[in-house]
C-alpha atoms as a PDB file:
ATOM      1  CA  UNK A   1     108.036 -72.100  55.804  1.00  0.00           C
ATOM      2  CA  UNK A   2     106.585 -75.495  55.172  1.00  0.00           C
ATOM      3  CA  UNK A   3     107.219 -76.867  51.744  1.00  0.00           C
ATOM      4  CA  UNK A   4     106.662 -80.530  51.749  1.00  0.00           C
ATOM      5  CA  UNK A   5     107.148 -82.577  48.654  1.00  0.00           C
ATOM      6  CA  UNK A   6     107.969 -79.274  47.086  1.00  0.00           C
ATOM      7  CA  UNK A   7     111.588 -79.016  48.939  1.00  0.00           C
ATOM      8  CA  UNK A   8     114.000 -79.311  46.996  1.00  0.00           C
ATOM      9  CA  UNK A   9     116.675 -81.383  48.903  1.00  0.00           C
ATOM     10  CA  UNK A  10     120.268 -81.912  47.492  1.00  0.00           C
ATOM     11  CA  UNK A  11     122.439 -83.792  50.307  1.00  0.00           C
ATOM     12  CA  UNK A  12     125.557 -83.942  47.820  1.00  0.00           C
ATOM     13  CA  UNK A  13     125.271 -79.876  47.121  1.00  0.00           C
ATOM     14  CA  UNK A  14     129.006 -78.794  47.442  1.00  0.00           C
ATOM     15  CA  UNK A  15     127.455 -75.504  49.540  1.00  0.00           C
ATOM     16  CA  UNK A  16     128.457 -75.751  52.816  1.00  0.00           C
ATOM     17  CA  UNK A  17     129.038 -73.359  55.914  1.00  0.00           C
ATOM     18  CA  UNK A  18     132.860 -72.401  57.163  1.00  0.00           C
ATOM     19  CA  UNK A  19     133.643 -71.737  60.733  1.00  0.00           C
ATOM     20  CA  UNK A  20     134.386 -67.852  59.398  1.00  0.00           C
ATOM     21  CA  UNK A  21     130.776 -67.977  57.969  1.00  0.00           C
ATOM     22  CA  UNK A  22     129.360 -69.182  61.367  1.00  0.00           C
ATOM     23  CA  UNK A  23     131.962 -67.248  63.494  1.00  0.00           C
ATOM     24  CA  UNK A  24     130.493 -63.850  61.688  1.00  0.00           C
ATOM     25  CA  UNK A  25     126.682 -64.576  61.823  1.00  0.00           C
ATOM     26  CA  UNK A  26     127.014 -65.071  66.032  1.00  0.00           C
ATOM     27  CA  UNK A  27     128.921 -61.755  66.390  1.00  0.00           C
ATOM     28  CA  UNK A  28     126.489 -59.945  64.206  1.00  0.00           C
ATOM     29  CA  UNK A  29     123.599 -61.794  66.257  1.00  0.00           C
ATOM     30  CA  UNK A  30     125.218 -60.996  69.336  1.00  0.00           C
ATOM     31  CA  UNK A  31     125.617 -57.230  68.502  1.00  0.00           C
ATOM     32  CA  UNK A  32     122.155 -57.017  67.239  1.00  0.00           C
ATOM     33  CA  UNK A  33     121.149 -58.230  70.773  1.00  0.00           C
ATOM     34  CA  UNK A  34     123.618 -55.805  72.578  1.00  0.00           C
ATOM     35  CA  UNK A  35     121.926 -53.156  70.852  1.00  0.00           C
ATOM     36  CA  UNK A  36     118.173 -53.980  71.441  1.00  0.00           C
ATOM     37  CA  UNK A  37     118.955 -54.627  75.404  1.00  0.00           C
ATOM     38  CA  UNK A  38     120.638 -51.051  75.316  1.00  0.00           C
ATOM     39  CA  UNK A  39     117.123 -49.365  72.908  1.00  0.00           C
ATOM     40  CA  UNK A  40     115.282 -51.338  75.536  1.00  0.00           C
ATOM     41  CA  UNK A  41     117.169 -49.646  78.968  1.00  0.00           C
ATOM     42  CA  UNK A  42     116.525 -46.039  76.789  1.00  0.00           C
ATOM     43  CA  UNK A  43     113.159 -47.060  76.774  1.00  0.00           C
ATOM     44  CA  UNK A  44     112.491 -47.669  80.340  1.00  0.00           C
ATOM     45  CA  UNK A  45     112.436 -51.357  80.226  1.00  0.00           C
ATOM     46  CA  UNK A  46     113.336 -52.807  83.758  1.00  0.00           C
ATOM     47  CA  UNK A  47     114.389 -56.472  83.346  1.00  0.00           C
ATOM     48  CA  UNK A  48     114.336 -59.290  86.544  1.00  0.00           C
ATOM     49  CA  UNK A  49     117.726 -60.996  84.742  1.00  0.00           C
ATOM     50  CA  UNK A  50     121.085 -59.066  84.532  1.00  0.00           C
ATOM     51  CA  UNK A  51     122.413 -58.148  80.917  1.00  0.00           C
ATOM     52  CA  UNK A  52     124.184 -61.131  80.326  1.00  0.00           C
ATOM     53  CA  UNK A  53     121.388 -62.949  80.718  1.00  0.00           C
ATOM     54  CA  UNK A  54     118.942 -60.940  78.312  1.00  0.00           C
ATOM     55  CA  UNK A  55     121.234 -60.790  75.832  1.00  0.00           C
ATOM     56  CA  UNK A  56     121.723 -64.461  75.308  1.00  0.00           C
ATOM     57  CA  UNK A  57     118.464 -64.731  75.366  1.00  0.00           C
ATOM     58  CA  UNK A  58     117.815 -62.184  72.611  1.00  0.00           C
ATOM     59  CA  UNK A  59     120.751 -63.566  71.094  1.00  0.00           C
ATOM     60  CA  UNK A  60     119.190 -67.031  70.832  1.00  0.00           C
ATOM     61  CA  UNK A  61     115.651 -65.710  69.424  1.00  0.00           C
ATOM     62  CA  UNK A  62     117.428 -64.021  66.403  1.00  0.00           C
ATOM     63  CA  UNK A  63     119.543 -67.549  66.085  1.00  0.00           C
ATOM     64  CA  UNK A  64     116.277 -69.751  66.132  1.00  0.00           C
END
């Protein structure tokens, strides 16, 4: 979302992010990934990379 002028931008807000917070969000990113490599095998989805691989990738699209 582009909002230009219209962003409101507060540098000295007290809201912040914790490790916890950020420690959380990757697990629940990297589950959601976990699980859409293993609907994709059901599927009949052949990947060239091993799992590892796909799921970080995966991983890194929901993070983006």
């Amino acid at each position: 979302m582009i909002l230009g002028e219209a962003a409101q931008v507060d540098l000295d807000s007290d809201i912040s992010l914790n490790d916890v917070d950020i420690r959380s969000r990757n697990e629940i990113i990297l589950k959601e990934a976990e699980a859409t490599f293993e609907v994709s095998q059901a599927l009949g989805i052949a990947f060239l990379e091993n799992r590892s691989q796909i799921v970080s990738r995966l991983a890194n699209l929901d993070g983006v």
